[in-house]
Protein backbone atom coordinates (compact mmCIF):
# COMPACT_ATOMS: atom_id res chain seq x y z
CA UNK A 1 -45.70 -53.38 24.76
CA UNK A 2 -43.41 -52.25 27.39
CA UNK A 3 -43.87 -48.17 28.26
CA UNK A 4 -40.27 -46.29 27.01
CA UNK A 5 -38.26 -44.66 29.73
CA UNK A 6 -39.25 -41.12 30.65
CA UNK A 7 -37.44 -37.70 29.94
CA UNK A 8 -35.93 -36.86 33.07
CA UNK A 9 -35.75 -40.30 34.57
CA UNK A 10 -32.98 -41.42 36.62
CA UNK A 11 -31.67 -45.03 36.62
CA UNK A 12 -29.38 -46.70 39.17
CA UNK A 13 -29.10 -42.83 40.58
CA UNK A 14 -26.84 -41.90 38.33
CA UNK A 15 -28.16 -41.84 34.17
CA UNK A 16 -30.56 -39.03 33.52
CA UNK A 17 -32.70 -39.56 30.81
CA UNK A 18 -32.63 -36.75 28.15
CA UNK A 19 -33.91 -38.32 25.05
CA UNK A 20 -34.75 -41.90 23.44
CA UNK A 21 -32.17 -41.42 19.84
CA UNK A 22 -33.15 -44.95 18.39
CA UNK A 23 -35.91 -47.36 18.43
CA UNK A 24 -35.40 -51.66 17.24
CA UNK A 25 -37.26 -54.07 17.22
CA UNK A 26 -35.61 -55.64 20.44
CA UNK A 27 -35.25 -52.16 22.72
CA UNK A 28 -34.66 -48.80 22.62
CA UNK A 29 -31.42 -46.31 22.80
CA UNK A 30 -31.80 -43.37 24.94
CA UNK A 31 -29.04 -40.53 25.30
CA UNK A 32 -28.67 -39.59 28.94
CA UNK A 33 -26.50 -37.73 31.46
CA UNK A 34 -23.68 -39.36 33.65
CA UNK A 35 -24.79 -37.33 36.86
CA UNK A 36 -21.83 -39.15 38.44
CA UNK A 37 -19.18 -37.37 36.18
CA UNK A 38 -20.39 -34.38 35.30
CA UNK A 39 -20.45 -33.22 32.28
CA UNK A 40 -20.07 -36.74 30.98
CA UNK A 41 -23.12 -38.02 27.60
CA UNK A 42 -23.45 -41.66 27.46
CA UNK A 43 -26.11 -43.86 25.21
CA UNK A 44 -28.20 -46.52 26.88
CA UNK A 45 -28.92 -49.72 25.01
CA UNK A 46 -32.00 -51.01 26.36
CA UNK A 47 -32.41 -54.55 26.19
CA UNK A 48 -36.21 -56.14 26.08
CA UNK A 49 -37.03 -59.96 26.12
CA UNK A 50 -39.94 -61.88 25.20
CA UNK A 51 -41.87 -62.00 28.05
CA UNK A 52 -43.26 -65.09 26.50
CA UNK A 53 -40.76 -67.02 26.73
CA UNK A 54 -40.31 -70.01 29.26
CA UNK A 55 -38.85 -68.73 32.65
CA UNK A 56 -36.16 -71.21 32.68
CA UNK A 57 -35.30 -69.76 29.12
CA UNK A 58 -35.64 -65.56 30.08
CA UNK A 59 -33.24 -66.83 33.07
CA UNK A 60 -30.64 -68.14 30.42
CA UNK A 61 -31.43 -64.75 28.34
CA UNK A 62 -30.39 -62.92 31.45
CA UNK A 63 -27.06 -64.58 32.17
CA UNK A 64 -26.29 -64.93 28.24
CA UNK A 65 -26.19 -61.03 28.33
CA UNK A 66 -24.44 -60.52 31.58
CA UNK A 67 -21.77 -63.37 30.04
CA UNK A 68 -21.18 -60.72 26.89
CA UNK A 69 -21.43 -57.46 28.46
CA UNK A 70 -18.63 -58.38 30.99
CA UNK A 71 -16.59 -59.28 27.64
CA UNK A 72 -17.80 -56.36 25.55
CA UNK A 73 -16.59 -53.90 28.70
CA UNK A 74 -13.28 -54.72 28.61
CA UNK A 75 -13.11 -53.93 24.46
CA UNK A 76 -10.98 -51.08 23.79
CA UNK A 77 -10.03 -49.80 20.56
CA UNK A 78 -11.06 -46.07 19.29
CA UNK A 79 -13.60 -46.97 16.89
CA UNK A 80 -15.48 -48.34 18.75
CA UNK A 81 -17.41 -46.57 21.88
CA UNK A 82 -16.55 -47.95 25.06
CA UNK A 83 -18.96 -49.84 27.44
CA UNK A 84 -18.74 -48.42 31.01
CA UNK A 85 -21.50 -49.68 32.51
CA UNK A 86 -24.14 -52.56 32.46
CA UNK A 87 -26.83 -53.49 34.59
CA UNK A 88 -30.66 -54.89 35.20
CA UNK A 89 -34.25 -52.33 36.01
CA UNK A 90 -36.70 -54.60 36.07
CA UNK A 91 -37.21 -56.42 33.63
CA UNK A 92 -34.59 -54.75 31.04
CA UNK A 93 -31.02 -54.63 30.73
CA UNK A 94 -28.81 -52.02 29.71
CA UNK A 95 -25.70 -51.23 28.26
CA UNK A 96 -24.14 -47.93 28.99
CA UNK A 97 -21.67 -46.58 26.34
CA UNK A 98 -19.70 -43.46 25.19
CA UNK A 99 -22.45 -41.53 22.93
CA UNK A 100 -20.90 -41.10 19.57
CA UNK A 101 -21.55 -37.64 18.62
CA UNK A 102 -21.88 -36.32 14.31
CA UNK A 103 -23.61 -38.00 11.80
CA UNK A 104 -24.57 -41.84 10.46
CA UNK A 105 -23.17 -42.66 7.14
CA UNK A 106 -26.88 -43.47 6.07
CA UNK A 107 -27.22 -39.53 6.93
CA UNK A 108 -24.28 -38.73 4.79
CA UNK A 109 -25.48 -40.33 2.21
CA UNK A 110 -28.75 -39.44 1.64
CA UNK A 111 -27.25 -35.69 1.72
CA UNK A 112 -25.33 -36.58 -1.34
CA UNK A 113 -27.90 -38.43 -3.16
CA UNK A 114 -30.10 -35.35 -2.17
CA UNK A 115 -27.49 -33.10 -3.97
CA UNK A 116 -27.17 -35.71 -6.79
CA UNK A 117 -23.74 -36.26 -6.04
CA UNK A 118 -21.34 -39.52 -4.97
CA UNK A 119 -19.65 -39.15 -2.13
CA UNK A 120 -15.86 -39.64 -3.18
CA UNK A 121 -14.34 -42.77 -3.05
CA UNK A 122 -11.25 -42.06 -1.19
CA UNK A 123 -12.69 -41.07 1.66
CA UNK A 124 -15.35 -43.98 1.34
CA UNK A 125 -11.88 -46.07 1.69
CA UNK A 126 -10.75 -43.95 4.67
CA UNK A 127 -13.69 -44.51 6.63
CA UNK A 128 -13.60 -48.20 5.58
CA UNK A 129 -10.29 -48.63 6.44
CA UNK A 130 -11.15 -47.49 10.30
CA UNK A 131 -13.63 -49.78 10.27
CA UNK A 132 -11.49 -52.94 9.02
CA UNK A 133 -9.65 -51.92 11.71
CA UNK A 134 -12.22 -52.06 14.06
CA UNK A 135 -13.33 -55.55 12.87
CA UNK A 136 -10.10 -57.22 12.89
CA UNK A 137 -9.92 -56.22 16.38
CA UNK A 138 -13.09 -57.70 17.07
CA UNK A 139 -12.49 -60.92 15.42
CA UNK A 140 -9.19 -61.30 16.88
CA UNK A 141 -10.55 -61.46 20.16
CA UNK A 142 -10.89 -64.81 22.11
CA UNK A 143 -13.43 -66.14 21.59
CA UNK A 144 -13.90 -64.05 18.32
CA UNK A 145 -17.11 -61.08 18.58
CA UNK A 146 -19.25 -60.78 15.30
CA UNK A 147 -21.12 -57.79 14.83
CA UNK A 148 -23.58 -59.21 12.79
CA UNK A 149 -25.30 -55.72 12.17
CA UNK A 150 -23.06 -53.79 9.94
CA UNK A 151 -25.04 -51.22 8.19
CA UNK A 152 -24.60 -47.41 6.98
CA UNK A 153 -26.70 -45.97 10.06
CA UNK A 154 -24.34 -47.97 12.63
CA UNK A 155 -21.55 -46.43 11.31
CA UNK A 156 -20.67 -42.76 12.82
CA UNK A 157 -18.87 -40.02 11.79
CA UNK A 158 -17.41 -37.60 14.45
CA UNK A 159 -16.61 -34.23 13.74
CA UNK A 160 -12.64 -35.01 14.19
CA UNK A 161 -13.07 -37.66 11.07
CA UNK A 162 -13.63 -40.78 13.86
CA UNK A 163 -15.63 -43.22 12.86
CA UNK A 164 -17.06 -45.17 15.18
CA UNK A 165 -19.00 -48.61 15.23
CA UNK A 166 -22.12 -48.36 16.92
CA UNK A 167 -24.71 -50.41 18.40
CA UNK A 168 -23.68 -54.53 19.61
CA UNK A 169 -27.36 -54.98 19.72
CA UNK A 170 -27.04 -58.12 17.75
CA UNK A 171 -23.08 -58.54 18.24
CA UNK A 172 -22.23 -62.93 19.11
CA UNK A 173 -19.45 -63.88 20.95
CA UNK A 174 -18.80 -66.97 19.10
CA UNK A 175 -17.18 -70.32 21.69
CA UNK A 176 -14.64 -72.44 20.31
CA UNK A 177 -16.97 -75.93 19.62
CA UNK A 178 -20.23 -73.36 18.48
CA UNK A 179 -22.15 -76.01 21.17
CA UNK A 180 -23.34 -72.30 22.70
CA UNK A 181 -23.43 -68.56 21.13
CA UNK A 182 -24.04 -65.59 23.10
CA UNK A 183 -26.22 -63.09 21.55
CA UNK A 184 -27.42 -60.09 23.30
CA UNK A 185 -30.32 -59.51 20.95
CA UNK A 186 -31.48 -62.39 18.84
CA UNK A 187 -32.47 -61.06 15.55
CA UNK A 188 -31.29 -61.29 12.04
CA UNK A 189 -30.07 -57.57 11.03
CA UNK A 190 -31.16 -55.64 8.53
CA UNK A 191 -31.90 -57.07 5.04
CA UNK A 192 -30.35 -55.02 2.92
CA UNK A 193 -27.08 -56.01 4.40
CA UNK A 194 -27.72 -59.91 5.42
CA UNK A 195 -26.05 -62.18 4.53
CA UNK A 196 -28.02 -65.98 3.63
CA UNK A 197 -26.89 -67.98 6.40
CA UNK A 198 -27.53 -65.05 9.02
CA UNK A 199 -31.24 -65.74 7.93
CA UNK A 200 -33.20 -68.52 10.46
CA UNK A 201 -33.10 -69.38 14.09
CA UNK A 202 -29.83 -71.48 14.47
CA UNK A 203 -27.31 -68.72 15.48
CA UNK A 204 -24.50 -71.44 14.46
CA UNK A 205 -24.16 -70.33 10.90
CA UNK A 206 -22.62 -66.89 11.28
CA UNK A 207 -19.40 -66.56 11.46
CA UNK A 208 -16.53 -63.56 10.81
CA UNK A 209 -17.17 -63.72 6.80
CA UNK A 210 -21.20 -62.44 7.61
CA UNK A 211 -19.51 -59.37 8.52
CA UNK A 212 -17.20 -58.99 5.57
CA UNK A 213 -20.86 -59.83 3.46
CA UNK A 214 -22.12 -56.84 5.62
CA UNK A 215 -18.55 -54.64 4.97
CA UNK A 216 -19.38 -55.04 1.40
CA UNK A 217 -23.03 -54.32 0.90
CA UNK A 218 -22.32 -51.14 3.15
CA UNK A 219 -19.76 -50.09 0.92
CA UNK A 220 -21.96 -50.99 -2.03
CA UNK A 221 -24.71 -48.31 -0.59
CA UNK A 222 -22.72 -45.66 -0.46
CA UNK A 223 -20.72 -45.25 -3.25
CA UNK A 224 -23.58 -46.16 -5.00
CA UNK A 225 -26.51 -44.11 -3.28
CA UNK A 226 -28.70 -47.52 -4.27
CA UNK A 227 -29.71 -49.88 -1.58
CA UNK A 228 -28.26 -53.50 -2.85
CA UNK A 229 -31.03 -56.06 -3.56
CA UNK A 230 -30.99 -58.27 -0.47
CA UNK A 231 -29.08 -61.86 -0.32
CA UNK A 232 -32.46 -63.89 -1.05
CA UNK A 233 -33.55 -61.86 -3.82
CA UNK A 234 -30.30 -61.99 -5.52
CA UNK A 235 -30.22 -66.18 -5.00
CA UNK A 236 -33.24 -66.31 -7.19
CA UNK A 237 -32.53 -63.37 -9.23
CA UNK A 238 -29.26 -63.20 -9.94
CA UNK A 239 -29.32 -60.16 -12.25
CA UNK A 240 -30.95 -58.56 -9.33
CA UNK A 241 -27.53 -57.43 -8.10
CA UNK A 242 -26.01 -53.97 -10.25
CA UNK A 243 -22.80 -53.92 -10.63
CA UNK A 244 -21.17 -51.16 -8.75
CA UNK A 245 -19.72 -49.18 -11.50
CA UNK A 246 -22.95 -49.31 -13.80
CA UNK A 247 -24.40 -46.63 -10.86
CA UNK A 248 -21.55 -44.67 -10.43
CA UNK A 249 -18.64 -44.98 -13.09
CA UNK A 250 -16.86 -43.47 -10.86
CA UNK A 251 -15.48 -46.39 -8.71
CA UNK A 252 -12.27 -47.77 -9.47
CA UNK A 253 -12.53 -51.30 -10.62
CA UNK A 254 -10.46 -52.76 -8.37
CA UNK A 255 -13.21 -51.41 -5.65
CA UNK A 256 -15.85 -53.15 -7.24
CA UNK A 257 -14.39 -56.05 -7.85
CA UNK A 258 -13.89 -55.97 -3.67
CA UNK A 259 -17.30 -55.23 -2.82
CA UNK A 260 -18.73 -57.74 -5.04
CA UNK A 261 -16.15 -60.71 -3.94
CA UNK A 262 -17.05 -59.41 -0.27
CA UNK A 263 -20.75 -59.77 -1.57
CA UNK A 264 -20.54 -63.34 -2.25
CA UNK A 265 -23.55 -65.37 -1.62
CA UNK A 266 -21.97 -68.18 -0.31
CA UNK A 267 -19.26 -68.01 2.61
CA UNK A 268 -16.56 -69.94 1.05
CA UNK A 269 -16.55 -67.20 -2.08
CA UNK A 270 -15.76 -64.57 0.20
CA UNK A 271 -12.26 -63.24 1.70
CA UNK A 272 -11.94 -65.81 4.89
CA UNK A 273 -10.46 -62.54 6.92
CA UNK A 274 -11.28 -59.03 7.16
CA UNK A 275 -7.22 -59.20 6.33
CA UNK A 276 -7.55 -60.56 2.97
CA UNK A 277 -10.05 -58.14 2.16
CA UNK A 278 -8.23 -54.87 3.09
CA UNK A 279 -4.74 -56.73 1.39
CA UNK A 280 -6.96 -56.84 -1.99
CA UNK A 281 -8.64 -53.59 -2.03
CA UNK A 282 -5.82 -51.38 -0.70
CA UNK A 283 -3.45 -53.09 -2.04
CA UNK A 284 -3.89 -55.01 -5.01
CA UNK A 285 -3.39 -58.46 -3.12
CA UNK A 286 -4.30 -61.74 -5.50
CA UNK A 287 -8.20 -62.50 -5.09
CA UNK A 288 -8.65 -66.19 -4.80
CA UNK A 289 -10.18 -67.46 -8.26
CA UNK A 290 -11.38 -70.69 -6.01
CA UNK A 291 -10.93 -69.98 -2.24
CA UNK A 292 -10.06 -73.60 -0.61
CA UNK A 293 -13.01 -74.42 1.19
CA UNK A 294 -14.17 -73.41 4.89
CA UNK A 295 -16.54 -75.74 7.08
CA UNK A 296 -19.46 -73.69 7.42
CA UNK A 297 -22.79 -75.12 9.27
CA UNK A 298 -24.68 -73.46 6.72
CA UNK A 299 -23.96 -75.55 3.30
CA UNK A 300 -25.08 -73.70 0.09
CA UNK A 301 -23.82 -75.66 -3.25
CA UNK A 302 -21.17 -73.88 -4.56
CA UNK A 303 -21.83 -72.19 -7.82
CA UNK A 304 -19.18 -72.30 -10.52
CA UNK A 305 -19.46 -69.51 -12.70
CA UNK A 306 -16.78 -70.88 -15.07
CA UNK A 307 -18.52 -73.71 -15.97
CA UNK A 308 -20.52 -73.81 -19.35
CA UNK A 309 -23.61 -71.83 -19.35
CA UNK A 310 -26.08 -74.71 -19.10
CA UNK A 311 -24.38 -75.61 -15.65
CA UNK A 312 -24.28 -72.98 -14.39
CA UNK A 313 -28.17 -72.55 -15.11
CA UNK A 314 -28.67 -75.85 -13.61
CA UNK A 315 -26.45 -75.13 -10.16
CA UNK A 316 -27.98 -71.75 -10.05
CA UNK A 317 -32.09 -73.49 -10.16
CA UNK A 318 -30.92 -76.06 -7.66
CA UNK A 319 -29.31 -73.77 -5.10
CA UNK A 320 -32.84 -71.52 -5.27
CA UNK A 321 -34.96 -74.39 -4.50
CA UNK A 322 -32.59 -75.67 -1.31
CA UNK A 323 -32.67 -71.77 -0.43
CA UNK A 324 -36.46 -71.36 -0.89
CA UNK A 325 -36.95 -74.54 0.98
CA UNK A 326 -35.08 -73.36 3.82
CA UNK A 327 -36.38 -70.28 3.95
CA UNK A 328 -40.52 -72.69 4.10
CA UNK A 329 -38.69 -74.40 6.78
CA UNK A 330 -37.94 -71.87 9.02
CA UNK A 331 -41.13 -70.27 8.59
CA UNK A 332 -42.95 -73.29 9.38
C-alpha cells in the first residue's frame, strides 16, 4: 500500500502539507497551504491507481484523468469548490481545490439524532435547493458531468449557510455515443445511496437520474436520522424501504412523496431531470403516474404497482432473480 504524504511536505514547490482530512478507498484528501498565495487553504485529492493493472491500461488511466480535470477546472458555480490546480508526483495525481470550510451534513445530522431531534425540514429544502442548483449546472454541461457520489458527508455546510458539493472522486463526464466515459476514480459510491445500475463494472449505465436516486436517499437520511436500506436490499425486500413519514411525522407529504419517486429503483420511475424534481417538490408540479420511457443500458423490468396483487408478486420475483443474477455475474 502506497505510504500517505507527510505533514510538512511540499509538492510542486508550492502545497504544504498540513493534514490528510479524508481517506477512500481510491486515495486520500489532504488539507494543505498555497505557499504561492499566501494565506490561501486548498484540499488535495489524491488520486491512486492499481498498480496492477496493464501499462497500456494505467497509461489510458492517466490521460482519462488529465481529459476530466482540464474540464472540471473550468466549472464555476458557488456550490461547488473550484479546481485550481492539477497535476502528476509520481505515480499519483492530484486535484487541487478550494477547501470547504464548516461541517458535513452527515456531521449535522448525527448532532441532531444525538439530541433526539429532526433537523427541520425547511432548511433540509434550503440546502437541497443549493444543491439542485449545483446539479443542474453540472448536468447541463457539454458533455453532461455526473457526480455519481452524492452522499450526506460530501455535502458541506459553511458558516455563511453555503453549501458546497464536495469531492468529484467518482464524478463521469459522460460523451455523446457512451462508446467512452471518463471517470477519475472507478468505484461504485457508497451503498447506502447507490443506485442499481451504478452497481458492476460497465460505467455505461449511469446516467443524470443516478444522481437524482442519490438526491433522494440523501434527503431520506436526514430528515429521517435512519440510513435507507440500500437499492439491492430493497429489490428483494421491498418492505425493506420505511416510508419517510413513519420516522419522522414531521415531513410534509408532498416531501415524501419526492424522495421516494426520486428513490425509484428503476431509472425510468424517476424524475428524468433534476428540473422535474425541484418543479414537484417546491412546487407542487404533476408527478408522472407512468413516466414515458428512457433508453437506459441498464434494463430492469418495469414494475407496475397498479396491477392486481398477484402481478405484481410475480414482476416483483422475476425482477429479483435478473437482479441477483447480475449481481453472480459481476462477481464472477
Amino acid at each position: 500500500m502506497p505510504l500517505s504524504l507527510k505533514n510538512n511536505e511540499v509538492l510542486r514547490g508550492r502545497y504544504k502539507i498540513r493534514e490528510r482530512v479524508g481517506q477512500g478507498g481510491a486515495g486520500s484528501i489532504y488539507l494543505a497551504d498555497d505557499l504561492r498565495l499566501e494565506g490561501r487553504l486548498c484540499a488535495l485529492k489524491e488520486v491512486e491507481y492499481d498498480r496492477g493493472l496493464p501499462e497500456n491500461i494505467l497509461d489510458e488511466a492517466r490521460q482519462q484523468f488529465l481529459r476530466e480535470a482540464t474540464i472540471l477546472a473550468r466549472l464555476d458555480h458557488p456550490n461547488l469548490p473550484k479546481v485550481s490546480d492539477f497535476f502528476s508526483n509520481g505515480l499519483r495525481d492530484y486535484l487541487v481545490m478550494d477547501y470547504v470550510p464548516g461541517d458535513d451534513l452527515r456531521t449535522i445530522m448525527l448532532e441532531a439524532r444525538h439530541n433526539k431531534t429532526f433537523l427541520p425540514e425547511n432548511q433540509v429544502l434550503g440546502w437541497a435547493f443549493q444543491l439542485a442548483n449545483a446539479l443542474t449546472y453540472l448536468h447541463g454541461q457539454e458533455p453532461p458531468i455526473v457526480h455519481r457520489d452524492i452522499k450526506p458527508s460530501n455535502l458541506k455546510i459553511t458558516p455563511s449557510g453555503l453549501l458546497k458539493l464536495v469531492d468529484f472522486g467518482l464524478v463521469k463526464i459522460m460523451t455523446p455515443d457512451e462508446e467512452m466515459t471518463i471517470t477519475v476514480i472507478q468505484g461504485q459510491g457508497t451503498a447506502l445511496y447507490t443506485p442499481l445500475e451504478q452497481y458492476g463494472s460497465d460505467e455505461t449505465h449511469t446516467d443524470m437520474r443516478s444522481d437524482i436516486y442519490s438526491f433522494g436517499a440523501t434527503l431520506y437520511h436526514i430528515l429521517t436520522n435512519e440510513p435507507p436500506p440500500d437499492a439491492r436490499k430493497r429489490f428483494v425486500q421491498p418492505a425493506s424501504l420505511i416510508a419517510p413519514r413513519e420516522l419522522n411525522p414531521s415531513i410534509s407529504a408532498r416531501t415524501e412523496k419526492a424522495i421516494l419517486w426520486a428513490m425509484a429503483l428503476h431509472p425510468d420511475e424517476r424524475p428524468a431531470s433534476i428540473e422535474a424534481f425541484v418543479n414537484y417538490l417546491y412546487s407542487g408540479g404533476l408527478m408522472p403516474s407512468r413516466p414515458a420511457p428512457l433508453q437506459s443500458a441498464f434494463e430492469i423490468p418495469r414494475l407496475d404497482l397498479f396491477r392486481p396483487e398477484s402481478d405484481s408478486i410475480l414482476a416483483w420475483t422475476t425482477a429479483a432473480l435478473l437482479i441477483l443474477s447480475l449481481i453472480v455475474t459481476v462477481l464472477h
